[in-house]
C-alpha atoms as a PDB file:
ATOM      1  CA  UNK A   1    -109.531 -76.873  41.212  1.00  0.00           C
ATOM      2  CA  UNK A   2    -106.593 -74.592  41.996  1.00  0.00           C
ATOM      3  CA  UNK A   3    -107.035 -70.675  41.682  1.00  0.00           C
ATOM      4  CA  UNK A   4    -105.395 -69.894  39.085  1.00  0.00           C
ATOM      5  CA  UNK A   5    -103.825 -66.794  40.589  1.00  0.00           C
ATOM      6  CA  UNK A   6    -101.497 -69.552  42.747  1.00  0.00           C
ATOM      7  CA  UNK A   7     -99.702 -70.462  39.022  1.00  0.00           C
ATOM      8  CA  UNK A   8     -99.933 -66.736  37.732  1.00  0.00           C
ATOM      9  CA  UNK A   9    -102.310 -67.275  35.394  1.00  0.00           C
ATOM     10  CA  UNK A  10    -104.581 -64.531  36.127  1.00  0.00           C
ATOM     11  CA  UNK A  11    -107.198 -62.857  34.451  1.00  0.00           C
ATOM     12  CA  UNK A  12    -103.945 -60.494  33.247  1.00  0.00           C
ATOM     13  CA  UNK A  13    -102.543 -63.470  31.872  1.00  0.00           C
ATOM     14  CA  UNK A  14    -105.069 -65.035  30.006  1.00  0.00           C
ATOM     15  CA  UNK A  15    -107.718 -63.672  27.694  1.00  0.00           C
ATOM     16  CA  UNK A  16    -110.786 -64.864  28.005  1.00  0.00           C
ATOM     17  CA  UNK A  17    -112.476 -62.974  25.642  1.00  0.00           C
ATOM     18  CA  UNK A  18    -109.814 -64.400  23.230  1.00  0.00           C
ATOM     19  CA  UNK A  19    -111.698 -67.645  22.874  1.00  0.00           C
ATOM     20  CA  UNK A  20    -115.647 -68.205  21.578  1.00  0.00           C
ATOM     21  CA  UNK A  21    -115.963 -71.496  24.086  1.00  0.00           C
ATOM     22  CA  UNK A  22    -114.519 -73.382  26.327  1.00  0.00           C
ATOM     23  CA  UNK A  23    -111.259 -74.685  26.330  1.00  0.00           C
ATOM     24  CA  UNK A  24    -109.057 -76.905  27.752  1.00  0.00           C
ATOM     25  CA  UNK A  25    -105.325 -77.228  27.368  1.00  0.00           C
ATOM     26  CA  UNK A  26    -103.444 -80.016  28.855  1.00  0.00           C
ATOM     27  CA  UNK A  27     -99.632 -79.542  30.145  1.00  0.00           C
ATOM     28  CA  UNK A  28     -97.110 -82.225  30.236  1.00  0.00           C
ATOM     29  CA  UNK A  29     -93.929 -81.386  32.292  1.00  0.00           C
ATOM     30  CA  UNK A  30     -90.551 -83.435  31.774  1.00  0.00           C
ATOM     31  CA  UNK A  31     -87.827 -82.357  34.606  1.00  0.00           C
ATOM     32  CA  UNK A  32     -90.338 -81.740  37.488  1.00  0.00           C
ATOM     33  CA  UNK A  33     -88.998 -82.743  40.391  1.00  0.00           C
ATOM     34  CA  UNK A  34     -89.153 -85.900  42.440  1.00  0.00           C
ATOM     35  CA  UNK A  35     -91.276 -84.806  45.204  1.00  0.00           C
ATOM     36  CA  UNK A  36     -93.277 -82.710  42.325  1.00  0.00           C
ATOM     37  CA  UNK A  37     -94.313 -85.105  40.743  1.00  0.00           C
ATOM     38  CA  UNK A  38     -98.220 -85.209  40.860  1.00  0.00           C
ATOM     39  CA  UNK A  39     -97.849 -81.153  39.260  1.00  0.00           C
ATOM     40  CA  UNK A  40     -96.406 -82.842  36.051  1.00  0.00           C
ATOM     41  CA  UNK A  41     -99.901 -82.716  34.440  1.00  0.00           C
ATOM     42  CA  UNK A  42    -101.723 -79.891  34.960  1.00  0.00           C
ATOM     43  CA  UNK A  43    -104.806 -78.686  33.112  1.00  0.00           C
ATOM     44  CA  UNK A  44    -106.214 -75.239  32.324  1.00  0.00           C
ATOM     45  CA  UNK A  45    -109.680 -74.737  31.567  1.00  0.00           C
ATOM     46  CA  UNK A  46    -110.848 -70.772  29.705  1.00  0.00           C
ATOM     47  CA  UNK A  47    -113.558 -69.814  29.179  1.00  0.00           C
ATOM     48  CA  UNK A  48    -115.248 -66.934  28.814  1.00  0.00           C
ATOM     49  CA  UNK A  49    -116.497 -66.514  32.817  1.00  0.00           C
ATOM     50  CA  UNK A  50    -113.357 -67.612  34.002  1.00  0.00           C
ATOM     51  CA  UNK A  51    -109.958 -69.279  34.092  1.00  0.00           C
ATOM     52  CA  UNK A  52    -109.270 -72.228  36.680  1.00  0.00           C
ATOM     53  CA  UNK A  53    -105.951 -74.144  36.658  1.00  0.00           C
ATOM     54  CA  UNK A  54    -106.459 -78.109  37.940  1.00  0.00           C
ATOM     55  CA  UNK A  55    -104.202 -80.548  39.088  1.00  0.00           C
ATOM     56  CA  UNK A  56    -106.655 -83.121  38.743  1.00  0.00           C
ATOM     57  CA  UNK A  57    -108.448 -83.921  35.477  1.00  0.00           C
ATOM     58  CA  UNK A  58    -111.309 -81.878  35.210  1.00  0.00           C
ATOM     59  CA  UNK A  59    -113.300 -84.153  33.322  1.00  0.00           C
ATOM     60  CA  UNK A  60    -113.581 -82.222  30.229  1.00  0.00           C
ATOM     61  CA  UNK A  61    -112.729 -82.815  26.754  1.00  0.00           C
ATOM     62  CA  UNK A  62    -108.808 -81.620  25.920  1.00  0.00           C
ATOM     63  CA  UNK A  63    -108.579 -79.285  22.812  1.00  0.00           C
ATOM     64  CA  UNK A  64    -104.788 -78.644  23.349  1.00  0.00           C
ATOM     65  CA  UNK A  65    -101.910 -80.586  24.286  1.00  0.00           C
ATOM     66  CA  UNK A  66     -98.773 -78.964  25.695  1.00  0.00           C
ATOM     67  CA  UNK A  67     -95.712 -81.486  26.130  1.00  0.00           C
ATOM     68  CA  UNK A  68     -91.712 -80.296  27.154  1.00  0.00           C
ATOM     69  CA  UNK A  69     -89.700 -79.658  29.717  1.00  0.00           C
ATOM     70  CA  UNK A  70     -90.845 -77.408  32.539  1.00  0.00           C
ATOM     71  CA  UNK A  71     -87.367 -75.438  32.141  1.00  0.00           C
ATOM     72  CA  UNK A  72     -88.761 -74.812  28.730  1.00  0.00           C
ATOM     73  CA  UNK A  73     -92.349 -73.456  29.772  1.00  0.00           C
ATOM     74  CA  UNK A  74     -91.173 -71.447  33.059  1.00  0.00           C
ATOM     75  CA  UNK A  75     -88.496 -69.938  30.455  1.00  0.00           C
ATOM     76  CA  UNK A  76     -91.401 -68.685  27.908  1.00  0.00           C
ATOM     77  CA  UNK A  77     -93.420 -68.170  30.859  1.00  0.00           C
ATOM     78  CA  UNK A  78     -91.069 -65.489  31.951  1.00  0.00           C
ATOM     79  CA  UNK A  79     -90.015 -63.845  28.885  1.00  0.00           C
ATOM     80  CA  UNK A  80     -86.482 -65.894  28.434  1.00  0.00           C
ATOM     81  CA  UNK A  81     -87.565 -67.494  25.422  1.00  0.00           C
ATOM     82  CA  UNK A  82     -90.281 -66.171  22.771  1.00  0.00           C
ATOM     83  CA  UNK A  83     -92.727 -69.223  22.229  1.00  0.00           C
ATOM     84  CA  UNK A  84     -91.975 -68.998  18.125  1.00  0.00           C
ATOM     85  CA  UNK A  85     -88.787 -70.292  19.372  1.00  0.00           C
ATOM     86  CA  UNK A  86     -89.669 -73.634  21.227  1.00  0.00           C
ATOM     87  CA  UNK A  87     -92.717 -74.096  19.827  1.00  0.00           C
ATOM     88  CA  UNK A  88     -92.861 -77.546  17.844  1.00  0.00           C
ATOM     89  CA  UNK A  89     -89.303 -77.855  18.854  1.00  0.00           C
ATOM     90  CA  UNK A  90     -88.937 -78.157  22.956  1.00  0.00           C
ATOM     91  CA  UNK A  91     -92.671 -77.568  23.279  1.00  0.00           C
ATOM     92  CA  UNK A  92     -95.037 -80.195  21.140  1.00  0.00           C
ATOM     93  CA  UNK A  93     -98.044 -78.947  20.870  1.00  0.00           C
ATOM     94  CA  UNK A  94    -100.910 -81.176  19.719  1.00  0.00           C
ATOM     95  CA  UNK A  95    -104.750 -81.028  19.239  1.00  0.00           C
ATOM     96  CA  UNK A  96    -107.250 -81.440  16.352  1.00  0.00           C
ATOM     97  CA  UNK A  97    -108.259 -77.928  15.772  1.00  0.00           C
ATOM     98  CA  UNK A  98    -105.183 -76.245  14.116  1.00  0.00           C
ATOM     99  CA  UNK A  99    -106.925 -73.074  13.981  1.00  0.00           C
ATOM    100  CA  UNK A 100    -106.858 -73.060  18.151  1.00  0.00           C
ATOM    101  CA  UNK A 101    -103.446 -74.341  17.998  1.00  0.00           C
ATOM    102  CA  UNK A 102    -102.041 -71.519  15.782  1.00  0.00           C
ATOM    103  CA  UNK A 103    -104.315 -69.124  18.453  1.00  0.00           C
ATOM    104  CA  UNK A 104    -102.618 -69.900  21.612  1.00  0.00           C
ATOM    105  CA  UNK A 105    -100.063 -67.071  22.016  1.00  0.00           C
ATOM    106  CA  UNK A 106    -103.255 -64.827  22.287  1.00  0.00           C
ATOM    107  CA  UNK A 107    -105.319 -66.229  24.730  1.00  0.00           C
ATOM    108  CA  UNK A 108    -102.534 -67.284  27.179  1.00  0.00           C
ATOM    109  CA  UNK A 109    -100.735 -63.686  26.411  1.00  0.00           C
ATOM    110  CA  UNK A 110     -97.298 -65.188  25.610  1.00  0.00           C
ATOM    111  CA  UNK A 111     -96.154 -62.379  24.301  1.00  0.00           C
ATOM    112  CA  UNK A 112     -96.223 -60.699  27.919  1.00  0.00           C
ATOM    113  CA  UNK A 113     -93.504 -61.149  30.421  1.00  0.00           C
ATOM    114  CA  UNK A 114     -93.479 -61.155  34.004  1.00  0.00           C
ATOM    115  CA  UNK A 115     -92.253 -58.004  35.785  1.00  0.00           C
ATOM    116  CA  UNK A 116     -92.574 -55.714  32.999  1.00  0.00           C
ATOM    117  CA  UNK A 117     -96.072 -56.380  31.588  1.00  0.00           C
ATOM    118  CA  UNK A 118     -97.319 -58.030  34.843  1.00  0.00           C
ATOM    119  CA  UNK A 119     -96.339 -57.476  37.979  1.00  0.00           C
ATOM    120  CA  UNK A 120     -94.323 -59.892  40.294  1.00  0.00           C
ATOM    121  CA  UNK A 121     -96.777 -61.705  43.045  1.00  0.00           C
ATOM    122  CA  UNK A 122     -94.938 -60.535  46.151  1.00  0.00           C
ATOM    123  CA  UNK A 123     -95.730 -62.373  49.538  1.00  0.00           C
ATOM    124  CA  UNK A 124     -95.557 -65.471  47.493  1.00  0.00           C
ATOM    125  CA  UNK A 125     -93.641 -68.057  49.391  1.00  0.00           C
ATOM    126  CA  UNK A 126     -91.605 -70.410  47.323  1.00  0.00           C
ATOM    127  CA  UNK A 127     -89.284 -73.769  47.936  1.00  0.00           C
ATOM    128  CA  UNK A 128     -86.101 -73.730  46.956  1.00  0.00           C
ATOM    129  CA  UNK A 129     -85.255 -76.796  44.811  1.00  0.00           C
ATOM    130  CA  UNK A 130     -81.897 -78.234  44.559  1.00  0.00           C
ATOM    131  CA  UNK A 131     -80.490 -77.834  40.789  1.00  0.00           C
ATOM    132  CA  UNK A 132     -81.256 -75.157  38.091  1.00  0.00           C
ATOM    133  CA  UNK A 133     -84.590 -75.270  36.468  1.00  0.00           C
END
């Protein structure tokens, strides 16, 4: 498993006393680039002692499905976009309990944006890619 801190989702960012259990939320990330390409599937796992974000598959169960672009998540992610807005449209969002479904916002705190409800990781080093995400 990944810390979680390393994708920013911290115990600021998600709530784990949001959820009664554990769950875990698949992503699936269109545009990633080429040399990217084994983050296009990434998994987060909540639960109530702690948050853990895995490149590999954890082995558990998925409750939630996340599907788009990864344009489309960094730019909810950030603030860019409110997640009413791409949800069911750019972002598919699948699972069998609709009542988790409907709960996401809450326990991954999309209504929060990065550097004004959370501050920006400094000391982080990041790639430059070529293109515009």
């Amino acid at each position: 498993m990944i810390p979680s801190s390393l994708y920013g989702v911290s115990e600021t960012r998600a709530v784990r006393d949001a959820i009664d259990k554990k769950v875990v939320a698949r992503f699936e990330f269109a545009g990633v680039p080429a040399n990217r390409t084994k983050y296009s599937i990434l998994w987060l796992v909540l639960d109530p002692q702690g948050v853990d974000v895995c490149a590999k598959d954890p082995g558990f169960a998925v409750d939630v499905t996340f599907r788009g672009k990864i344009a489309d998540f960094v730019a909810v992610y950030l603030g860019y976009l409110p997640w009413r807005q791409v949800e069911g449209k750019e972002i598919i969002v699948e699972g069998t309990d609709r009542r988790l479904i409907k709960e996401v916002p809450t326990w991954i705190r999309l209504d929060k944006i990065v550097g004004r409800d959370f501050p920006v990781v400094k000391g982080v080093v990041r790639e430059r890619t070529t293109g515009a995400i």
